[in-house]
C-alpha atoms as a PDB file:
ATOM      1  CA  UNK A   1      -1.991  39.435 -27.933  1.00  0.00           C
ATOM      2  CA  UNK A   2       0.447  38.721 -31.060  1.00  0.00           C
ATOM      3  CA  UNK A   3      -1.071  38.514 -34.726  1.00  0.00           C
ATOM      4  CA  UNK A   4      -0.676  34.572 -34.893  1.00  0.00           C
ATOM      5  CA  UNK A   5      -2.217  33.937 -31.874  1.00  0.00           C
ATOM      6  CA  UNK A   6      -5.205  36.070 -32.390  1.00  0.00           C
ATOM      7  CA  UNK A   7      -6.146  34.476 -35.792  1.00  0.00           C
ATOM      8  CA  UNK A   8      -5.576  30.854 -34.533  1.00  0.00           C
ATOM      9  CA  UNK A   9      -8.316  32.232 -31.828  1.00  0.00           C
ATOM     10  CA  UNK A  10     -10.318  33.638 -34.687  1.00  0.00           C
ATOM     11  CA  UNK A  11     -10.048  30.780 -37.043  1.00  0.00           C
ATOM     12  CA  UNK A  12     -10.954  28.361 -33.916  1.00  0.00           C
ATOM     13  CA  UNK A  13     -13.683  30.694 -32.935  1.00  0.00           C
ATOM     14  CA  UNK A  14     -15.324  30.061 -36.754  1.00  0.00           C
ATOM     15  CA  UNK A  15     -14.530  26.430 -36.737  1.00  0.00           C
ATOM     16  CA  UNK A  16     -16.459  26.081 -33.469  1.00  0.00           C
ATOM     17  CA  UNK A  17     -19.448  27.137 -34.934  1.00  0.00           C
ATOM     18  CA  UNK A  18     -19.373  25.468 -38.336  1.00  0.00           C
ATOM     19  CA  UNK A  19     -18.557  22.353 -36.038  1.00  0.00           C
ATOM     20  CA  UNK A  20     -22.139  23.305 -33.603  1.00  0.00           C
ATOM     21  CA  UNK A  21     -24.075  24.101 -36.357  1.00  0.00           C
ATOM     22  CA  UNK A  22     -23.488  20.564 -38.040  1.00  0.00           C
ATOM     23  CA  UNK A  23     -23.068  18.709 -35.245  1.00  0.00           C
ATOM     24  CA  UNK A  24     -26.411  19.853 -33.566  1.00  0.00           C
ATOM     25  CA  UNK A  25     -28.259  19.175 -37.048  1.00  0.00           C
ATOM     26  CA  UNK A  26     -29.112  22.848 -37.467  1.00  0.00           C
ATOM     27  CA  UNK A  27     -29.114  23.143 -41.171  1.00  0.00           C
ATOM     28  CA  UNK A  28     -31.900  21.950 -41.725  1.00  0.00           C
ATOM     29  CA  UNK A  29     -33.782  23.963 -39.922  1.00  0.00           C
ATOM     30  CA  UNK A  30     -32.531  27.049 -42.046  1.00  0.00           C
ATOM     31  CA  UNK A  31     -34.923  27.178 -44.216  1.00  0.00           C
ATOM     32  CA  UNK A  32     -37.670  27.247 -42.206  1.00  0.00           C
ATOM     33  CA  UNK A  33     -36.613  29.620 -40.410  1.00  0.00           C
ATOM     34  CA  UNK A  34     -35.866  31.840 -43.478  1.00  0.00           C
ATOM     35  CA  UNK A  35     -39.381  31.264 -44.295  1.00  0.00           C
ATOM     36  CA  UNK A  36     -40.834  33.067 -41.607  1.00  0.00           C
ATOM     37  CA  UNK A  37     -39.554  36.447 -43.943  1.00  0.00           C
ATOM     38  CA  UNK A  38     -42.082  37.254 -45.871  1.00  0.00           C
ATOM     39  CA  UNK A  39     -41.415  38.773 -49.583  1.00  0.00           C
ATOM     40  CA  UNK A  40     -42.360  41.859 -48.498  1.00  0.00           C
ATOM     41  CA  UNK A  41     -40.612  41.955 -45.389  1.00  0.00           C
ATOM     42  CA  UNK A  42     -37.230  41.106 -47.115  1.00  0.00           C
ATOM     43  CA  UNK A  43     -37.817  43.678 -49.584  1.00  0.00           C
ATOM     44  CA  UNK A  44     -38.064  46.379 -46.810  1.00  0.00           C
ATOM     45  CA  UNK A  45     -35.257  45.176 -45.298  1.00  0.00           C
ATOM     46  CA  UNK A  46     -32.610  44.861 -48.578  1.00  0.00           C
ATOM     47  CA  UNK A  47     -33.823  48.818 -48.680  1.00  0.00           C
ATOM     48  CA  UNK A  48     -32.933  49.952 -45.294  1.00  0.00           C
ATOM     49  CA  UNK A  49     -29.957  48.386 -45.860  1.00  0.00           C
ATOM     50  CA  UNK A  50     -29.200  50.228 -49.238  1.00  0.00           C
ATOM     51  CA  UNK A  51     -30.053  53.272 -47.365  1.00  0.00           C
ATOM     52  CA  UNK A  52     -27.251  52.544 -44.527  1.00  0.00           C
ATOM     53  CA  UNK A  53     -25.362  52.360 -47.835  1.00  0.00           C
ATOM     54  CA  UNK A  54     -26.290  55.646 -49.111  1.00  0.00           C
ATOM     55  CA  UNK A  55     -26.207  57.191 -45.516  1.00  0.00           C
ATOM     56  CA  UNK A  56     -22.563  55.828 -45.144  1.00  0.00           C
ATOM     57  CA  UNK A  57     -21.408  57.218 -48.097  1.00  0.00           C
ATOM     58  CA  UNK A  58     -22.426  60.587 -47.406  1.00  0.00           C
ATOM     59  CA  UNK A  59     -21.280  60.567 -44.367  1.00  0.00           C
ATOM     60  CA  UNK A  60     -17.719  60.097 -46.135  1.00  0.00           C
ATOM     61  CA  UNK A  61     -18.619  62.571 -48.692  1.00  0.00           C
ATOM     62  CA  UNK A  62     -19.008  65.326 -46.552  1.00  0.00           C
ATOM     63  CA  UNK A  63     -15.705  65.026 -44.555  1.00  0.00           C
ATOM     64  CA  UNK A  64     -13.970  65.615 -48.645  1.00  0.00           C
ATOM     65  CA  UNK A  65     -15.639  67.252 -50.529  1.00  0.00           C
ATOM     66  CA  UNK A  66     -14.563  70.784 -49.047  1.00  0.00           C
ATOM     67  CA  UNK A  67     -10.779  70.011 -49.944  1.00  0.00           C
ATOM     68  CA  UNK A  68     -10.846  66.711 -52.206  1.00  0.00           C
ATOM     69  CA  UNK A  69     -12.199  66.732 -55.506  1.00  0.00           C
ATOM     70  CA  UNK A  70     -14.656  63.920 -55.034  1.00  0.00           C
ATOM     71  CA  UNK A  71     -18.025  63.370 -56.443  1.00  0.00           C
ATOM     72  CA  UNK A  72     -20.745  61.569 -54.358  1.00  0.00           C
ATOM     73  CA  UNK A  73     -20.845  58.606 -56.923  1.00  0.00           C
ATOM     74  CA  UNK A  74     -17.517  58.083 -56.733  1.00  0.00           C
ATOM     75  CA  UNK A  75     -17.765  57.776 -52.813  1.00  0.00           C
ATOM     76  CA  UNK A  76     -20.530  55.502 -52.863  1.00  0.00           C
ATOM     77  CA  UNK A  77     -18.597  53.016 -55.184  1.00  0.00           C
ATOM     78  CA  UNK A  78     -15.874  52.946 -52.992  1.00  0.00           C
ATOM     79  CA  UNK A  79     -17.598  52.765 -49.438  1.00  0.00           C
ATOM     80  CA  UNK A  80     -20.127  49.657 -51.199  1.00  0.00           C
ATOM     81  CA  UNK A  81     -16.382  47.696 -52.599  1.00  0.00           C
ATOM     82  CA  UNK A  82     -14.678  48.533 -49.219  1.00  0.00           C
ATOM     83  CA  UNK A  83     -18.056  46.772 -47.521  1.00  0.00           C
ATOM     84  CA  UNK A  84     -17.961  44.247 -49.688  1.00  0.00           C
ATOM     85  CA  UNK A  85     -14.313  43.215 -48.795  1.00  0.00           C
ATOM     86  CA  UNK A  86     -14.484  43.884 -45.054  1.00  0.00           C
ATOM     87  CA  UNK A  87     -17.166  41.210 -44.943  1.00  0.00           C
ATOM     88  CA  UNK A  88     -15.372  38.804 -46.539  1.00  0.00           C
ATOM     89  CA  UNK A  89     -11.842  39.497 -46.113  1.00  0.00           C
ATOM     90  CA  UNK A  90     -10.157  37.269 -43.107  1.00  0.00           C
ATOM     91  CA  UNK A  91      -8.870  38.937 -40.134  1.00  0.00           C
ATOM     92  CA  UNK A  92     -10.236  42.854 -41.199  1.00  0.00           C
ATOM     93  CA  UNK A  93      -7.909  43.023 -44.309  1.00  0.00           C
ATOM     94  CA  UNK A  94     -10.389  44.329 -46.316  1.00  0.00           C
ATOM     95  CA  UNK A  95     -10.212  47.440 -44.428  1.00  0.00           C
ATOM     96  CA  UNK A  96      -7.314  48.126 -46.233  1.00  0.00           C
ATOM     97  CA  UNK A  97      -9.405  49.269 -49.409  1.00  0.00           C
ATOM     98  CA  UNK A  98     -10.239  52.423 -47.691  1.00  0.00           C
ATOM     99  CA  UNK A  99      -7.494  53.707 -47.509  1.00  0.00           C
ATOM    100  CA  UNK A 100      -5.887  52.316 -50.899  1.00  0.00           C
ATOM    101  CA  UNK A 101      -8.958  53.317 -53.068  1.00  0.00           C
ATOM    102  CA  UNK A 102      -9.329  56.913 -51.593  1.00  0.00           C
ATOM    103  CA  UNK A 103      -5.431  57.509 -52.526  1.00  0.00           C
ATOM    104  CA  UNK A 104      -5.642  56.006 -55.715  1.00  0.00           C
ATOM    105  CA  UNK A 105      -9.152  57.703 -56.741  1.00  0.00           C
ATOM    106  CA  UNK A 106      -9.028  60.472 -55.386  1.00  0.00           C
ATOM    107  CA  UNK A 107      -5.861  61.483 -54.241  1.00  0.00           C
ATOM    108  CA  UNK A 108      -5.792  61.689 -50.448  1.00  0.00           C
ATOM    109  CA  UNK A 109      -2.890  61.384 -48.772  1.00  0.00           C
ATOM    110  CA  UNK A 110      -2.423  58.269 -47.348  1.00  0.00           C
ATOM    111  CA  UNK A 111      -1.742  59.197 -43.654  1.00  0.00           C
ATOM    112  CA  UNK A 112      -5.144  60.962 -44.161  1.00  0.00           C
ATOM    113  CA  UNK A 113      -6.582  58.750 -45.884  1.00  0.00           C
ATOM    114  CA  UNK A 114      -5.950  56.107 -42.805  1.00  0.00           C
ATOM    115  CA  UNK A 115      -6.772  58.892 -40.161  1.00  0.00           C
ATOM    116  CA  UNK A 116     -10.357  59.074 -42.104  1.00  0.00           C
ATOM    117  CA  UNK A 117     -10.463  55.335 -42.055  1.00  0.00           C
ATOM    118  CA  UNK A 118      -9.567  55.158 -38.083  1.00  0.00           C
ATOM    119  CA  UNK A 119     -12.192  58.411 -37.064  1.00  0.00           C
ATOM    120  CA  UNK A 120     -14.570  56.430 -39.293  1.00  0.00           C
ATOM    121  CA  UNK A 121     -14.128  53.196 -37.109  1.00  0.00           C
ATOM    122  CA  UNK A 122     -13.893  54.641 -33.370  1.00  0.00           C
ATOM    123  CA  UNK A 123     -17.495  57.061 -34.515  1.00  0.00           C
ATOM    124  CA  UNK A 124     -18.936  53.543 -35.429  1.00  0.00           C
ATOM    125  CA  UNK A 125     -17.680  51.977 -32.015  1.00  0.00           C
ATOM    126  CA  UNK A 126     -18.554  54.756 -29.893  1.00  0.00           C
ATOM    127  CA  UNK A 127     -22.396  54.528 -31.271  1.00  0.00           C
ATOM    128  CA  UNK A 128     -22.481  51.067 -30.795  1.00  0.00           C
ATOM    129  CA  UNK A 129     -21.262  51.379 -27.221  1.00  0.00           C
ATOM    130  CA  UNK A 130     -23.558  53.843 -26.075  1.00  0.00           C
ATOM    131  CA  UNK A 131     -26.303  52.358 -27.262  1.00  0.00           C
ATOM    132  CA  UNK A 132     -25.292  48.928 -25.461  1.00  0.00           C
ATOM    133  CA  UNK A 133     -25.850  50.620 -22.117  1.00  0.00           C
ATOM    134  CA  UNK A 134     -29.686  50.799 -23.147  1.00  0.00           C
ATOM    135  CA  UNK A 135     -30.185  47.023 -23.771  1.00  0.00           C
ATOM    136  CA  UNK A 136     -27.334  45.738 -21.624  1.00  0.00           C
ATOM    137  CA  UNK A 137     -29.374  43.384 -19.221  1.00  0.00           C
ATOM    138  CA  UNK A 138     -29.779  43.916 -15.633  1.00  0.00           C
ATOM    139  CA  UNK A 139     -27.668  46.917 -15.604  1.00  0.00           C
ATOM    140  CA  UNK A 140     -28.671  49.896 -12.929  1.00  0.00           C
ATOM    141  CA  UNK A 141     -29.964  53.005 -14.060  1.00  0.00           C
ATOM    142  CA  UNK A 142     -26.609  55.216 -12.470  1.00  0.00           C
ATOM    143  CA  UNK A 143     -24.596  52.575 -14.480  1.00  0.00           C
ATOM    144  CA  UNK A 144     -25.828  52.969 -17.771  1.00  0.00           C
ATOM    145  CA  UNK A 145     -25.639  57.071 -17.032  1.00  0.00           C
ATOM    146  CA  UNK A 146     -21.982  56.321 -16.323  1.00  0.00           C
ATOM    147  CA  UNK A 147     -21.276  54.110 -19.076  1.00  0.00           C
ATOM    148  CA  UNK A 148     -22.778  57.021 -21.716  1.00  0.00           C
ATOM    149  CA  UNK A 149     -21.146  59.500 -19.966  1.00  0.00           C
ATOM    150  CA  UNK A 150     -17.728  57.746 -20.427  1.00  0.00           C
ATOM    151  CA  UNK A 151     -18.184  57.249 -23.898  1.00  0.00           C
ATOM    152  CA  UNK A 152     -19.561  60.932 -24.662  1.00  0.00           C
ATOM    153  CA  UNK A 153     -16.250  61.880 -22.641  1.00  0.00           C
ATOM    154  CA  UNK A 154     -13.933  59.761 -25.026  1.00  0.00           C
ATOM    155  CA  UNK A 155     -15.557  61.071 -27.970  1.00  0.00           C
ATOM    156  CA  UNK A 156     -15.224  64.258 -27.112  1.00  0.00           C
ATOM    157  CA  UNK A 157     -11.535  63.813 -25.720  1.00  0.00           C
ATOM    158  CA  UNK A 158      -9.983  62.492 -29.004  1.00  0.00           C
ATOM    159  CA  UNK A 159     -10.465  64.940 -31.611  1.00  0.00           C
ATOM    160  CA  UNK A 160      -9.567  67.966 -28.762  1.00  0.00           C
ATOM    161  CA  UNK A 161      -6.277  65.552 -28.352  1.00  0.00           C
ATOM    162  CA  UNK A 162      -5.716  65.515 -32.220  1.00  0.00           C
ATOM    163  CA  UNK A 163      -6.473  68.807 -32.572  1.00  0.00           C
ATOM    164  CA  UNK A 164      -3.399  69.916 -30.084  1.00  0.00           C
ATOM    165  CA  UNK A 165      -0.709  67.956 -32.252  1.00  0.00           C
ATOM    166  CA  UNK A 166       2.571  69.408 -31.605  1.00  0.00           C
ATOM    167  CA  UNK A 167       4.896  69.967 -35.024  1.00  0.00           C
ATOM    168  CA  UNK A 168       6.942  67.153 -36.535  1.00  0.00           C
ATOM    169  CA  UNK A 169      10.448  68.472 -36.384  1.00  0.00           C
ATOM    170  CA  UNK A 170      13.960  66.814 -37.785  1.00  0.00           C
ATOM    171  CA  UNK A 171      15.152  65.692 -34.493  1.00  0.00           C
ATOM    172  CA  UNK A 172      11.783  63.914 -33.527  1.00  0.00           C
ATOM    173  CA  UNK A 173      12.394  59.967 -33.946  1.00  0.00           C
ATOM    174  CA  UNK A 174      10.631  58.227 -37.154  1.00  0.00           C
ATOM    175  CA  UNK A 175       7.634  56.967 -35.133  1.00  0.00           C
ATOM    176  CA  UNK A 176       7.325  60.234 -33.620  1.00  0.00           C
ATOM    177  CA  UNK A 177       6.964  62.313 -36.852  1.00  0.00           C
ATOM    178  CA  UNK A 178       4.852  59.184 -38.298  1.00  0.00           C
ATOM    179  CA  UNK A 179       2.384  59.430 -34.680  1.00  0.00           C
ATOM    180  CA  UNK A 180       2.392  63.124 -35.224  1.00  0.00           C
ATOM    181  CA  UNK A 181       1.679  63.355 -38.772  1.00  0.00           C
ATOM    182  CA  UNK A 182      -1.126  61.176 -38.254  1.00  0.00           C
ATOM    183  CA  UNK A 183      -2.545  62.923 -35.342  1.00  0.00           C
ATOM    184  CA  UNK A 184      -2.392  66.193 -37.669  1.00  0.00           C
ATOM    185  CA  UNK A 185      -4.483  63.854 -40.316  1.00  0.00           C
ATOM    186  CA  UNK A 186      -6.964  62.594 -37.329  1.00  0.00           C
ATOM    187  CA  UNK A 187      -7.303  66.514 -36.492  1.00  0.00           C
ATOM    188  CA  UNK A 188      -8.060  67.315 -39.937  1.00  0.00           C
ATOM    189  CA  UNK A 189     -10.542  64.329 -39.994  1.00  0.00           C
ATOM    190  CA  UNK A 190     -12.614  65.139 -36.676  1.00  0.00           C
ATOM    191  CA  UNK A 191     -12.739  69.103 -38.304  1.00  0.00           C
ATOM    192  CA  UNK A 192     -16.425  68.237 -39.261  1.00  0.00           C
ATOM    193  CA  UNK A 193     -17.281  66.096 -36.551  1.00  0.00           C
ATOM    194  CA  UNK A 194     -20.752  67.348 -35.995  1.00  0.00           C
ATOM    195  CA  UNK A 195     -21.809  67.071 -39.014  1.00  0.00           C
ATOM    196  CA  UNK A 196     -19.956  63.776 -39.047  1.00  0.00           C
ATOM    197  CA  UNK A 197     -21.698  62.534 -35.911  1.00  0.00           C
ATOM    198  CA  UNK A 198     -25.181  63.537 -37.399  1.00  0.00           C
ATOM    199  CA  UNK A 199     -24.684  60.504 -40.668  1.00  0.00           C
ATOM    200  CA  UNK A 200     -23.246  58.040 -37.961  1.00  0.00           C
ATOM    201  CA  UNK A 201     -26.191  58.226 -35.513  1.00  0.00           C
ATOM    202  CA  UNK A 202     -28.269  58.204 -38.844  1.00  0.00           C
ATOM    203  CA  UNK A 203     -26.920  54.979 -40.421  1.00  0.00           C
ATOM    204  CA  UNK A 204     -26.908  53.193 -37.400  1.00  0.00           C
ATOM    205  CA  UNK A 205     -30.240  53.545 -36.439  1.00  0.00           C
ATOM    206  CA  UNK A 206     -31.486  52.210 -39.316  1.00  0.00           C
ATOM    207  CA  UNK A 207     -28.876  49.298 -39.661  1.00  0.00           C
ATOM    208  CA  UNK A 208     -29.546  48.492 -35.812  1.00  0.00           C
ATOM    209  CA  UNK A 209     -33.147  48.724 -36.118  1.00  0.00           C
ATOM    210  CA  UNK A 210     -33.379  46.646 -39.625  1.00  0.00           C
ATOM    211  CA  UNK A 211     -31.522  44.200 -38.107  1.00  0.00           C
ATOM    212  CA  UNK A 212     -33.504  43.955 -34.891  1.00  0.00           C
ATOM    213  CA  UNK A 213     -36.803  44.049 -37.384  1.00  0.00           C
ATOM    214  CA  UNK A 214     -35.340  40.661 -38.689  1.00  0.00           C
ATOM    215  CA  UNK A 215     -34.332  38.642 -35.793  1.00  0.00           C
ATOM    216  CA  UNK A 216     -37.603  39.815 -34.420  1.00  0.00           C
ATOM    217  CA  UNK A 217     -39.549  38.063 -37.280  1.00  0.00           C
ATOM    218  CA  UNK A 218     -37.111  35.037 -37.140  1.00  0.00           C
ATOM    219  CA  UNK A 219     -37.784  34.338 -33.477  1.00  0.00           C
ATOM    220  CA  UNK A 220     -40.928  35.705 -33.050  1.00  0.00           C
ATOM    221  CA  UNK A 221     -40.104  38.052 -30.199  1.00  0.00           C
ATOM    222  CA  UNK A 222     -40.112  41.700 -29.598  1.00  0.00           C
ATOM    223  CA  UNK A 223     -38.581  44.331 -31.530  1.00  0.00           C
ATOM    224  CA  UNK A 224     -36.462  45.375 -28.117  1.00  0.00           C
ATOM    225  CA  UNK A 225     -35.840  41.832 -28.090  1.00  0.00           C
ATOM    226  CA  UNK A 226     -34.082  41.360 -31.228  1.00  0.00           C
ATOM    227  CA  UNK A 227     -32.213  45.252 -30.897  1.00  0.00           C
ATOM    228  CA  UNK A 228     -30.557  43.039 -27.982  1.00  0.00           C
ATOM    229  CA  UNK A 229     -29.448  40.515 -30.433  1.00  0.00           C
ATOM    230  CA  UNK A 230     -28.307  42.825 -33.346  1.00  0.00           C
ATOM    231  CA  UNK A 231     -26.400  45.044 -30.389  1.00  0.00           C
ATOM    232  CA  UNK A 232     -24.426  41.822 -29.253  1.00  0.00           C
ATOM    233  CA  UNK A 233     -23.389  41.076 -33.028  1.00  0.00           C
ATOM    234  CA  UNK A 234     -22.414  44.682 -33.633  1.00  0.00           C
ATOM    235  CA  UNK A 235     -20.762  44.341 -30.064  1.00  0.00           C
ATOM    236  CA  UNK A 236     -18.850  41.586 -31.519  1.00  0.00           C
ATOM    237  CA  UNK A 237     -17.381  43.079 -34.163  1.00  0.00           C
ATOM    238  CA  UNK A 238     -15.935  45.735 -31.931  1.00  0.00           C
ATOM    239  CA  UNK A 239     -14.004  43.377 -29.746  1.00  0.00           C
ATOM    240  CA  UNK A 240     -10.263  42.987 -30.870  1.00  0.00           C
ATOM    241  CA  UNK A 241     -10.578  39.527 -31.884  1.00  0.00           C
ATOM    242  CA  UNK A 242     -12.827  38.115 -34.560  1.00  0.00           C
ATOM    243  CA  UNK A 243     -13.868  34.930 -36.291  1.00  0.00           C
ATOM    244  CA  UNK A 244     -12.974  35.055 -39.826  1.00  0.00           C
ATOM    245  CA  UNK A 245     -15.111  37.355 -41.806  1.00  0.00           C
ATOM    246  CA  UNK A 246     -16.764  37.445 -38.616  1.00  0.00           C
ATOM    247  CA  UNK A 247     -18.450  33.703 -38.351  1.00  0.00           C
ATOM    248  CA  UNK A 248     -18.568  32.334 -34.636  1.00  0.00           C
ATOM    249  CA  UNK A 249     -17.654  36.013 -32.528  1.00  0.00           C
ATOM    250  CA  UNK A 250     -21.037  37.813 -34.208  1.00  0.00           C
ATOM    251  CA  UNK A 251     -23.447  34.798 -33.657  1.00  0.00           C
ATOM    252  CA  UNK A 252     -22.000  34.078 -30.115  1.00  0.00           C
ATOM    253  CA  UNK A 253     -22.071  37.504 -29.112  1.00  0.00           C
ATOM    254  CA  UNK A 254     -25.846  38.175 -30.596  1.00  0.00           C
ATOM    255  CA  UNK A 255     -27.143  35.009 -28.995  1.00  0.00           C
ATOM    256  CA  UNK A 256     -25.482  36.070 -25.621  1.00  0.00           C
ATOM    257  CA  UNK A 257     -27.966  39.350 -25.345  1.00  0.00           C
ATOM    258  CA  UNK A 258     -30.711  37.222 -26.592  1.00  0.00           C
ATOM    259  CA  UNK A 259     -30.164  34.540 -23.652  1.00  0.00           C
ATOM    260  CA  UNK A 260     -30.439  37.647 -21.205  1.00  0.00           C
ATOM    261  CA  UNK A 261     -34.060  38.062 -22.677  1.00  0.00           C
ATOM    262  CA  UNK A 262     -35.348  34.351 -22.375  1.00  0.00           C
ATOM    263  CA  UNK A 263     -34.122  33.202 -26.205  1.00  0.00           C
ATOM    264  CA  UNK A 264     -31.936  29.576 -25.955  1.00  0.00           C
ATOM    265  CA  UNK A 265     -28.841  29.431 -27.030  1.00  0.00           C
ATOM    266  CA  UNK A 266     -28.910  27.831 -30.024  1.00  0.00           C
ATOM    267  CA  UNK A 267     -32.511  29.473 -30.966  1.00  0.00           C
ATOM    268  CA  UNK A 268     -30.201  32.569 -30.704  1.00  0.00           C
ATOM    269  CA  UNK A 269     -26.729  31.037 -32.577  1.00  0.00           C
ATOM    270  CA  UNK A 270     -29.246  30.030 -35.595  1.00  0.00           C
ATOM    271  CA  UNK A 271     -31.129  33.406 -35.511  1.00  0.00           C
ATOM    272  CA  UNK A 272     -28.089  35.574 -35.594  1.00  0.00           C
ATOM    273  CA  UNK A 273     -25.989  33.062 -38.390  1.00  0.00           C
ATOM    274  CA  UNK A 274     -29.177  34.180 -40.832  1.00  0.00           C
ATOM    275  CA  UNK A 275     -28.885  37.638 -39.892  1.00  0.00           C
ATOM    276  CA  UNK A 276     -25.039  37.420 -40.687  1.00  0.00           C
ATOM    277  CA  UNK A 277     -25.027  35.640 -43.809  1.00  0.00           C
ATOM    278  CA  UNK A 278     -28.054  38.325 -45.209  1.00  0.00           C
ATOM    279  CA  UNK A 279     -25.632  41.565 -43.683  1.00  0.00           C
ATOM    280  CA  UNK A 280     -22.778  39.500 -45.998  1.00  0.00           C
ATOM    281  CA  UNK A 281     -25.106  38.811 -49.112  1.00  0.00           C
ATOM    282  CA  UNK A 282     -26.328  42.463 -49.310  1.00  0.00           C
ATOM    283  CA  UNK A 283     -22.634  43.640 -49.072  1.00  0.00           C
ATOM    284  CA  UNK A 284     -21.774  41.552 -51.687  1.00  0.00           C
ATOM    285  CA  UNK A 285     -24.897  42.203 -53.858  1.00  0.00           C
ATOM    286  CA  UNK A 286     -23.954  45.636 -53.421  1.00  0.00           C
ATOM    287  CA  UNK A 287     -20.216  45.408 -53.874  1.00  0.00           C
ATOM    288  CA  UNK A 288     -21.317  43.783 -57.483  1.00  0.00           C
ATOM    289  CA  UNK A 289     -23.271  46.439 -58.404  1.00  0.00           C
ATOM    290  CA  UNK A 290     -20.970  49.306 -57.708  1.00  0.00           C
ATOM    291  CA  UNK A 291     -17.869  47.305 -60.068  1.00  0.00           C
ATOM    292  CA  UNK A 292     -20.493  46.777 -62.421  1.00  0.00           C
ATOM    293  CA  UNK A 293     -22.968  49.364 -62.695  1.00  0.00           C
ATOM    294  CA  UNK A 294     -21.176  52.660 -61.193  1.00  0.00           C
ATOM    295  CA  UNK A 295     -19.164  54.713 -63.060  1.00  0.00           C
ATOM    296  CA  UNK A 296     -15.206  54.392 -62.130  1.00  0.00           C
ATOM    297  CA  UNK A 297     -14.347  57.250 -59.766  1.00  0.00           C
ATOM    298  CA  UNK A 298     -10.932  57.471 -61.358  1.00  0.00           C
ATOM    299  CA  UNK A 299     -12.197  57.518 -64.664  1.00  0.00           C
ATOM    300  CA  UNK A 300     -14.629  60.325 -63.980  1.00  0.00           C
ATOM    301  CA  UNK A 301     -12.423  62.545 -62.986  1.00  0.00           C
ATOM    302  CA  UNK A 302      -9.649  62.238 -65.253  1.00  0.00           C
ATOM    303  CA  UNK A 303     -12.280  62.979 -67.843  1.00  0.00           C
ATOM    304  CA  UNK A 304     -13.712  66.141 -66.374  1.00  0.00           C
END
């Protein structure tokens, strides 16, 4: 599918929500649905979200800091403002601040740089999808073994692949040296991958387990219940196409696991908007504070 047509589908996928939530008089029932968060409640819940944060970050940290002169700090900053923009930014253009900011900062190449960014990505998606074949309704026992099994198998597959790179001569083409330069980066990104694995499987289960905490309390179900729900928005977000910064796709696809478990439709679309637009507050909240209150990366180092 070409670029234009899959953000007309994303921008009609985010329209078609804005036009159900409206239409079906839903906004008004927002707030009492926020209210069934208790202070305390949202408190623990704007934590284990800074500590995904923190969690992310090292995860980051460690893949650089054996070659890269990087500081911790300076890696936090730039994981919270490359959040921050991926939440907001249309059609996954904020992932571009990865990349840019770890050149500029801290000067990674950028073909590593990327590489870092793309390892980063398919660790996060390979999580997610094994841990869909847990909650994935109706699904036999041998299936789910399969479906882990195949994902185990690609994650093991990729970095051996990288890791084989042939050498980028002269006579190669220009996307050949570029696809093998960039395998070489990938292979020098994977290098740690244990380690690596070890902060993914970390910062998602608190981020899937926070947000199953809080569609749990908003519809007054299960905490298995609402790890359904938060594993169809974070299922969403893997799919190639999305709704701009992610509206429509993430509620849709949270609310489909829920109806598997008995929640309606809508009961599920409203649930998993508040979830989204809290996810998208805390990034931003965060984003703030790291421009505002963390010392520039840049800065730092030219100083030392």
């Amino acid at each position: 599918m070409n670029a234009p047509l899959k953000r007309t589908v994303a921008l009609l996928c985010s329209a078609a929500l804005i036009v159900w939530f409206f239409h079906s008089a839903r906004a008004a029932n927002l707030a009492l649905l926020v209210s069934r968060v208790h202070a305390w409640q949202l408190a623990g819940l704007i934590g284990a979200f800074a500590l995904t944060y923190l969690l992310r970050a090292a995860r980051v940290f460690d893949e650089f800091r054996v070659d890269t002169d990087v500081s911790y700090v300076g890696i936090l900053r730039l994981t919270l403002l490359h959040n921050a923009m991926v939440n907001v930014v249309p059609f996954r253009g904020g992932e571009a601040a990865f990349p840019i900011l770890l050149s500029r900062w801290f000067g990674v190449p950028t073909m590593r740089a990327v590489a870092a960014l793309l390892w980063l990505r398919l660790q996060d998606a390979f999580v997610v999808l094994a841990l869909a074949a847990f909650v994935w309704p109706q699904l036999p026992l041998a299936a789910r073994f399969v479906w882990i099994a195949a994902v185990v198998l690609a994650a093991w597959a990729i970095p051996r692949w990288a890791r084989n790179h042939p050498e980028a001569l002269p006579d190669h083409g220009r996307f050949a040296r570029v696809s093998i330069k960039l395998r070489a980066a990938l292979a020098e990104s994977t290098r740690g991958s244990r380690r690596a694995w070890g902060w993914t499987f970390a910062n998602w289960s608190v981020k899937l387990t926070a947000q199953a905490w809080m569609l749990a309390m908003l519809l007054g179900v299960s905490l298995q219940t609402g790890l359904a729900g938060a594993m169809g928005l974070e299922l969403a977000a893997v799919q190639p196409i999305q709704g701009v910064a992610g509206f429509g796709t993430s509620e849709f696809g949270g609310a489909a696991l829920l109806r598997a478990h008995g929640i309606m439709l809508a009961d599920g679309v409203q649930a998993a908007l508040v979830l989204h637009l809290f996810v998208i507050a805390c990034a931003l909240c965060a984003g703030a504070v790291a421009a505002v209150l963390l010392p520039d990366a840049h800065k730092t180092l030219t100083d030392h």
